[in-house]
Protein backbone atom coordinates (compact mmCIF):
# COMPACT_ATOMS: atom_id res chain seq x y z
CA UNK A 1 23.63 15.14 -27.41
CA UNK A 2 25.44 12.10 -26.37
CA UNK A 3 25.86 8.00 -27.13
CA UNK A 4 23.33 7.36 -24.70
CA UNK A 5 20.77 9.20 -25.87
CA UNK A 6 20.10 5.98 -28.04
CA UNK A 7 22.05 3.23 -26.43
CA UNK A 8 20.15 0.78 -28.85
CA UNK A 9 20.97 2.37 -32.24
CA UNK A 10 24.41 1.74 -33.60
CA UNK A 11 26.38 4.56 -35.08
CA UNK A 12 25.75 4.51 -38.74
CA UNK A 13 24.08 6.33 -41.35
CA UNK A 14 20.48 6.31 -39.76
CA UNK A 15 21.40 7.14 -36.24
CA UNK A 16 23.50 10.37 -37.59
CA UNK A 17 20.28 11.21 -39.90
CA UNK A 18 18.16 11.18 -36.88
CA UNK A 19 20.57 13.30 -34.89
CA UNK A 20 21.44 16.04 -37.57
CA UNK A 21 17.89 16.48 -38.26
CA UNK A 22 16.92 17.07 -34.48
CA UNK A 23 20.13 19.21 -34.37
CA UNK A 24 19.20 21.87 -37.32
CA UNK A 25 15.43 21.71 -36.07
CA UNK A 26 16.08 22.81 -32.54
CA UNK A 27 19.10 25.31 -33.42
CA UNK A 28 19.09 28.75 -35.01
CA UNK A 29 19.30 28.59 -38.38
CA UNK A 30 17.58 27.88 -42.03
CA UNK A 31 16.38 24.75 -40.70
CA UNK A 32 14.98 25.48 -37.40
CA UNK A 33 11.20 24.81 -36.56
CA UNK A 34 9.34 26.19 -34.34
CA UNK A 35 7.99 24.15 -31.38
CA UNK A 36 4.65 24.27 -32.16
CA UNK A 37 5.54 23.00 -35.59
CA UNK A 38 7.80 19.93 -34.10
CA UNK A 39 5.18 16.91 -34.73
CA UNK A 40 6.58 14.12 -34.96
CA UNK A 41 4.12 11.06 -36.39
CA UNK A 42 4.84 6.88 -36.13
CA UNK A 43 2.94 4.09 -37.73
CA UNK A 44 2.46 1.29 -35.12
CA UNK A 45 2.80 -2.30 -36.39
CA UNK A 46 6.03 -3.27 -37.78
CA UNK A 47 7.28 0.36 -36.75
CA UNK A 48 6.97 0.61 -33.03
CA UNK A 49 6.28 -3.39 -32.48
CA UNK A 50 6.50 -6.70 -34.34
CA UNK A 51 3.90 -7.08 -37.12
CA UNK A 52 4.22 -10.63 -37.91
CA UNK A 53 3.02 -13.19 -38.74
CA UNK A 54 -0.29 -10.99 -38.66
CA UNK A 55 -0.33 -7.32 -37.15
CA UNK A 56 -1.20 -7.98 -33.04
CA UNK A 57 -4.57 -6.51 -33.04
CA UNK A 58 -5.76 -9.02 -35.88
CA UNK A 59 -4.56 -12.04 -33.68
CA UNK A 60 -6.81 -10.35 -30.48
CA UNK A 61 -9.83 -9.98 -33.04
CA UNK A 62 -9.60 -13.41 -34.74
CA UNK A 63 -9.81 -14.75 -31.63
CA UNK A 64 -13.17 -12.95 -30.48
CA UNK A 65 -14.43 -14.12 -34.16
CA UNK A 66 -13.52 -17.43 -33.67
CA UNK A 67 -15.62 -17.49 -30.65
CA UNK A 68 -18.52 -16.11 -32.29
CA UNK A 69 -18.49 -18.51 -35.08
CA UNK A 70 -18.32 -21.49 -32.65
CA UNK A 71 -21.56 -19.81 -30.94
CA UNK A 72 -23.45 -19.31 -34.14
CA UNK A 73 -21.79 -21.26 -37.38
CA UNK A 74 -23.83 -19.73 -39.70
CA UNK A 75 -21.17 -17.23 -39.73
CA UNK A 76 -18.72 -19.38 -41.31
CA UNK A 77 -20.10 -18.55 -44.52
CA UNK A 78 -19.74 -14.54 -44.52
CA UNK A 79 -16.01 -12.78 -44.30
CA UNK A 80 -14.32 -12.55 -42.69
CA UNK A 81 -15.20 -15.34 -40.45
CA UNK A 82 -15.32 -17.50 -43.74
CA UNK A 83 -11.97 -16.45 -43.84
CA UNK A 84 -10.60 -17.68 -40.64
CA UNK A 85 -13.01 -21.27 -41.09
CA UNK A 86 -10.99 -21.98 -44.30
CA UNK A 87 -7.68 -20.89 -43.23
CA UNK A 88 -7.48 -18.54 -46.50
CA UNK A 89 -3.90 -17.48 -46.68
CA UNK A 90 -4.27 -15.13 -49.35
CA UNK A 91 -7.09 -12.78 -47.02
CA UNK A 92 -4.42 -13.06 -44.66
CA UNK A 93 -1.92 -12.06 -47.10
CA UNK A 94 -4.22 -9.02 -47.58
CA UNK A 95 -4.52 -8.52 -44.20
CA UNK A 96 -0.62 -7.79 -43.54
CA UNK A 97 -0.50 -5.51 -46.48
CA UNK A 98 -3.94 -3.93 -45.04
CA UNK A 99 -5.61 -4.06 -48.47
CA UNK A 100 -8.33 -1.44 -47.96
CA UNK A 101 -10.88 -3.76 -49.18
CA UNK A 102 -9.79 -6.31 -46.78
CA UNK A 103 -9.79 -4.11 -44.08
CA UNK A 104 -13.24 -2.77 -44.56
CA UNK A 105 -14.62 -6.28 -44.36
CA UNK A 106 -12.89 -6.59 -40.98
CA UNK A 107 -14.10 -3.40 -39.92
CA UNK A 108 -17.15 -3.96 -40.09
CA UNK A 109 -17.31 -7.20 -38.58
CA UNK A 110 -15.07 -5.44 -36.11
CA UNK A 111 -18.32 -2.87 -35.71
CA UNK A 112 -20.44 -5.49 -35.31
CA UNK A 113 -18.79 -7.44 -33.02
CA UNK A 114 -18.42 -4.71 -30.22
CA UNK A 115 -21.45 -2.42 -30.95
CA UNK A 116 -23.24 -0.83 -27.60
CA UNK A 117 -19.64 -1.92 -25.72
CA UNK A 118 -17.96 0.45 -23.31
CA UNK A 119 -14.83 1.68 -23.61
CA UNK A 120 -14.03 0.22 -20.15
CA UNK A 121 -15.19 -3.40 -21.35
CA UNK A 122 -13.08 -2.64 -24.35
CA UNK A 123 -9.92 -2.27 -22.65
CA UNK A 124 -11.29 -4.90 -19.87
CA UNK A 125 -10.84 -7.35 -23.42
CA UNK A 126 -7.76 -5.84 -24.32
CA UNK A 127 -5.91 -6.41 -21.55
CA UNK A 128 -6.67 -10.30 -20.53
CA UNK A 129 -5.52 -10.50 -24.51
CA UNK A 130 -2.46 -8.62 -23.84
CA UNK A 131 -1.42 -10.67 -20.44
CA UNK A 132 -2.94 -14.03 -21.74
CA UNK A 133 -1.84 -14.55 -25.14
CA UNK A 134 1.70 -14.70 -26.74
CA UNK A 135 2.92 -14.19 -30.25
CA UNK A 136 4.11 -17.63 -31.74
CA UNK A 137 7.32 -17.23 -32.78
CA UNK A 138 9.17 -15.82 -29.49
CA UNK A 139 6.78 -17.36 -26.99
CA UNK A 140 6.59 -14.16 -25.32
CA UNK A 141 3.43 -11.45 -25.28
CA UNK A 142 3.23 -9.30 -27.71
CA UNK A 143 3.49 -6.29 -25.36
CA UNK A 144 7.18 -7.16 -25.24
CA UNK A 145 7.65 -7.23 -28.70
CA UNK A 146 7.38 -3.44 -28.91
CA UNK A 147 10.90 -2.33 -30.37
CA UNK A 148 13.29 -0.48 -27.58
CA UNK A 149 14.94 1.23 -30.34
CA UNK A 150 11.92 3.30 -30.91
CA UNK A 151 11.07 3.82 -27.35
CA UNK A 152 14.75 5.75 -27.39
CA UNK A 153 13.88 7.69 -30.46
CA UNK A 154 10.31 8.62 -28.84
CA UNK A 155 12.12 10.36 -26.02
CA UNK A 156 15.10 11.70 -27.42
CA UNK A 157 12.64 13.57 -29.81
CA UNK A 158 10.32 14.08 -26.75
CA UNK A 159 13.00 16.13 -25.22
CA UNK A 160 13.93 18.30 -27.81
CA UNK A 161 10.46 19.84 -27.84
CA UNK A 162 8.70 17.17 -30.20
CA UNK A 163 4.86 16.07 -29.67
CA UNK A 164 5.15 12.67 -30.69
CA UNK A 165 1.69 11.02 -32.34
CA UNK A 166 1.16 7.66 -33.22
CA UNK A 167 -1.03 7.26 -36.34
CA UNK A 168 -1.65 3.92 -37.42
CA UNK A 169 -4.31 2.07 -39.61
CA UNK A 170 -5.14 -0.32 -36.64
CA UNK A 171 -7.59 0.62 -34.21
CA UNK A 172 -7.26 3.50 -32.38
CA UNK A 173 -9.09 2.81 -29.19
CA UNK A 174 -6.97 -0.90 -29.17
CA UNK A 175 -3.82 1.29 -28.88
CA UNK A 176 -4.77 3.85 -26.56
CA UNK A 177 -5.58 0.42 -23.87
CA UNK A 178 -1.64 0.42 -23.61
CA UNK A 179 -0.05 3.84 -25.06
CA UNK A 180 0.51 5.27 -21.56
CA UNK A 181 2.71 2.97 -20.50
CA UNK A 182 4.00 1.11 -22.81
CA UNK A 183 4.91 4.66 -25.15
CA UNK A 184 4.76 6.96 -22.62
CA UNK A 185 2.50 8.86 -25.28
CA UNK A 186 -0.91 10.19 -24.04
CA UNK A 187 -4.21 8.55 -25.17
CA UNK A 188 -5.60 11.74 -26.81
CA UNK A 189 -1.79 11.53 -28.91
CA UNK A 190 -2.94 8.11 -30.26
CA UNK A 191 -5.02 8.15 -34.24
CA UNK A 192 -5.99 5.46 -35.96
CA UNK A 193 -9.23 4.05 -37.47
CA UNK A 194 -11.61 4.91 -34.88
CA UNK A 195 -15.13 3.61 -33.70
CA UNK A 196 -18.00 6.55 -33.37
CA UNK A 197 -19.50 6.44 -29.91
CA UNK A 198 -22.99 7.68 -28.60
CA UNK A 199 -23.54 8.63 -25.35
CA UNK A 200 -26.45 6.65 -24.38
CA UNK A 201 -28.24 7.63 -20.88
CA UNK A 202 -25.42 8.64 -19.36
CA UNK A 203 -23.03 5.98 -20.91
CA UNK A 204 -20.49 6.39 -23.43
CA UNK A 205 -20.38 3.67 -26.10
CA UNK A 206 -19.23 2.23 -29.31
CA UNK A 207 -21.74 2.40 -32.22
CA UNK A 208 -20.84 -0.29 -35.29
CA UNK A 209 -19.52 2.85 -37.39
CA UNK A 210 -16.07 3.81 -38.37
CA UNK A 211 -14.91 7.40 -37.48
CA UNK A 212 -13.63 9.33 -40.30
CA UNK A 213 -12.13 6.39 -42.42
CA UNK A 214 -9.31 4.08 -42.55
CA UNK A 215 -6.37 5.71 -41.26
CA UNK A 216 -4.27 3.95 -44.07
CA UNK A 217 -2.32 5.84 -47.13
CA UNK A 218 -3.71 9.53 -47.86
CA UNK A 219 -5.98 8.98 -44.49
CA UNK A 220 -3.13 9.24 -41.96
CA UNK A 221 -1.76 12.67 -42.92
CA UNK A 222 -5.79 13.85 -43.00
CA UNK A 223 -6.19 12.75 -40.02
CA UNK A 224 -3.20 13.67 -38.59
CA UNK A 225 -3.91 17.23 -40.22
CA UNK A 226 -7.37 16.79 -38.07
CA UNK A 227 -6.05 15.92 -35.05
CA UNK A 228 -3.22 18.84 -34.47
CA UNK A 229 -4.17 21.39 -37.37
CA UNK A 230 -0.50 20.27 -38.92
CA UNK A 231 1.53 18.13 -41.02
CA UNK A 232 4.20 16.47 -39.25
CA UNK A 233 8.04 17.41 -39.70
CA UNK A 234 9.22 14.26 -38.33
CA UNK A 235 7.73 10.53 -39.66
CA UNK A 236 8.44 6.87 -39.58
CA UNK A 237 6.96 4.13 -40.73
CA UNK A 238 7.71 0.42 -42.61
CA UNK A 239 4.84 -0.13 -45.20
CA UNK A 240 3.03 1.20 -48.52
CA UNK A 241 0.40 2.36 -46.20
CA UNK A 242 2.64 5.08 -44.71
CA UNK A 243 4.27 6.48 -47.92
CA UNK A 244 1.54 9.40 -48.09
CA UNK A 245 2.46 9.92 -44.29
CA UNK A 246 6.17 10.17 -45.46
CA UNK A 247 5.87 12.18 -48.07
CA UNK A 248 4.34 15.01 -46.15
CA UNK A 249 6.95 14.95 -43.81
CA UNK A 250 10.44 16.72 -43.91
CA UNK A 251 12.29 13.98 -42.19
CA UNK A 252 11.33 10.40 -43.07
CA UNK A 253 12.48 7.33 -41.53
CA UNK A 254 11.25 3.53 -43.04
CA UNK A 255 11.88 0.48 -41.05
CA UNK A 256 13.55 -2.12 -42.96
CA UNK A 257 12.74 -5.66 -41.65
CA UNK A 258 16.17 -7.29 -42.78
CA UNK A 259 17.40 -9.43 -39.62
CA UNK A 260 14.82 -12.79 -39.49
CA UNK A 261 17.05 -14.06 -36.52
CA UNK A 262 16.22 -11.47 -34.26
CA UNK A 263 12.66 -10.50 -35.60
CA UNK A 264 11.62 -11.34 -39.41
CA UNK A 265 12.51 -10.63 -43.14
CA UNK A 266 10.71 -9.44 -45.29
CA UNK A 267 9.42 -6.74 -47.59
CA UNK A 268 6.31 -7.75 -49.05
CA UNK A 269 3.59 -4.84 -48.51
CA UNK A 270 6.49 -2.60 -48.70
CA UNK A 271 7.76 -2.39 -52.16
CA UNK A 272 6.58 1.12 -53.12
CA UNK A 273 7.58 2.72 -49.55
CA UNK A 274 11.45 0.82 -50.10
CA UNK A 275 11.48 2.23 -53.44
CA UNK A 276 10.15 6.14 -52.86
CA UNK A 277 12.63 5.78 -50.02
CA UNK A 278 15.09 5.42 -52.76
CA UNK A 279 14.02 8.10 -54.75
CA UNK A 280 13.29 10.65 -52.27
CA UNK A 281 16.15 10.18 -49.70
CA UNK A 282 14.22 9.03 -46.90
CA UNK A 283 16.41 7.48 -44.05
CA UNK A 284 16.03 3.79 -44.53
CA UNK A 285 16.43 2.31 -40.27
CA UNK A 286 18.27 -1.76 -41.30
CA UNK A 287 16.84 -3.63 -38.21
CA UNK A 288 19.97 -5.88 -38.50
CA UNK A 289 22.57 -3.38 -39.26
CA UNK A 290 21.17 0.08 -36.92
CA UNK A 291 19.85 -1.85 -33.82
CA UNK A 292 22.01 -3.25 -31.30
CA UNK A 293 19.08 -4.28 -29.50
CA UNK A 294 15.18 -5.01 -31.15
CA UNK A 295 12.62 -5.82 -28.54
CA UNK A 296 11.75 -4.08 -25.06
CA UNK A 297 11.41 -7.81 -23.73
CA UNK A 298 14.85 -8.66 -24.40
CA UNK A 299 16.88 -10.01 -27.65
């Protein structure tokens, strides 16, 4: 293992973590795991790209909302459209911290709003989003706003022998538009809350159900359980949503959003996570301090 393994880390106390973990899993020894045990598990927003000011996906549906509440305003009155009408900071508040309340309101609006849809339409929608529309602060599209830092990790673990699965609470089949080559991870390597299909007369398509539940808190080790028929040993994520995912790891890793210059401060929605990280040991990644360099797209 060398420097440039992960030219964007620094050489501190996280870096070394990652490295003597990978080290004593892939050698002979007490710790070693087997390969078909090395699963290694990410949250996506605010771990493998920016999540602010609302996670990506949200700004790609509230603008198909908005659109549907200018074509029929009676909507205006039921959430979340109501929501977006009023400008209610507080559901948006909710939003960042995904609330599961919150979150099932969107989802099934979300349902709704792309029932009896393809999954080629879908990702028709996705993409004129992701080349069209840029996130506000950096003026840039959110597709470069995905964090080089974790790109390095993904491989470096990638080629000592680790699946690597992203499990996030956003939607699954949003992610999977762009996890080929923006990760380098496989579609079928992508969970998250997921849309039931039917295949209709030859035709594959959405239905205005969610798949299995909200892949949020004890939901994204179940479902990565699901998935691969394991827990993972290796997981990172930034939020309160992703402590159960931690826990059931034997390596954690938490995202610390510290360095508002180059991305954003804050902490809000992840006060328990910051604090089992305390108490547990987890590896606690300072985006000002660890990263030499944040953002694929520069910066």
């Amino acid at each position: 293992m060398t420097g440039s393994d992960l030219p964007s880390w620094t050489d501190g106390p996280a870096e070394r973590a990652v490295r003597a973990f990978v080290a004593a899993a892939t050698t002979a020894g007490p710790a070693f795991i087997d390969v078909a045990d090395r699963i290694a598990a990410f949250d996506n927003d605010g771990t493998l790209w920016s999540e602010q000011p609302v996670p990506p996906q949200f700004d790609f549906v509230f603008r198909r909302w908005g659109r549907e509440v200018a074509a029929d305003p009676s909507l205006a009155g039921i959430q979340p459209y109501k929501a977006l009408v009023e400008h209610d900071k507080a559901f948006f508040a909710r939003v960042l911290a995904q609330d599961p309340e919150t979150i099932t309101a969107l989802l099934s609006a979300f349902g709704r709003s792309w029932n009896g849809v393809t999954p080629a339409d879908f990702d028709a929608e996705v993409r004129v989003w992701l080349e069209t529309v840029k996130q506000p602060k950096f003026d840039k599209p959110y597709i470069d706003l995905v964090y080089r830092p974790m790109l390095e990790l993904i491989e470096f673990l990638r080629s000592h022998d680790f699946r690597v699965f992203v499990c996030s609470g956003g939607g699954r089949d949003f992610m999977r538009t762009f996890a080929e080559e923006t990760w380098g991870i496989y579609k079928e390597n992508v969970i998250g809350t997921a849309a039931d299909y039917r295949y209709v007369d030859g035709t594959i398509v959405r239905t205005d159900s969610v798949l299995g539940g909200l892949d949020i808190g004890p939901g994204k080790p179940e479902h990565i359980f699901a998935q691969t028929g394991r827990l993972p040993v290796f997981a990172g994520g930034n939020a309160d949503v992703d402590v159960e995912m931690l826990e059931s790891a034997k390596f954690s890793m938490i995202i610390r959003h510290d360095d508002d210059r180059r991305e954003f401060a804050y902490t809000s929605g992840a006060e328990r996570a910051l604090g089992r990280a305390a108490v547990l040991g987890w590896t606690v990644v300072s985006i000002a301090e660890d990263w030499s360099t944040v953002f694929t797209g520069g910066r």
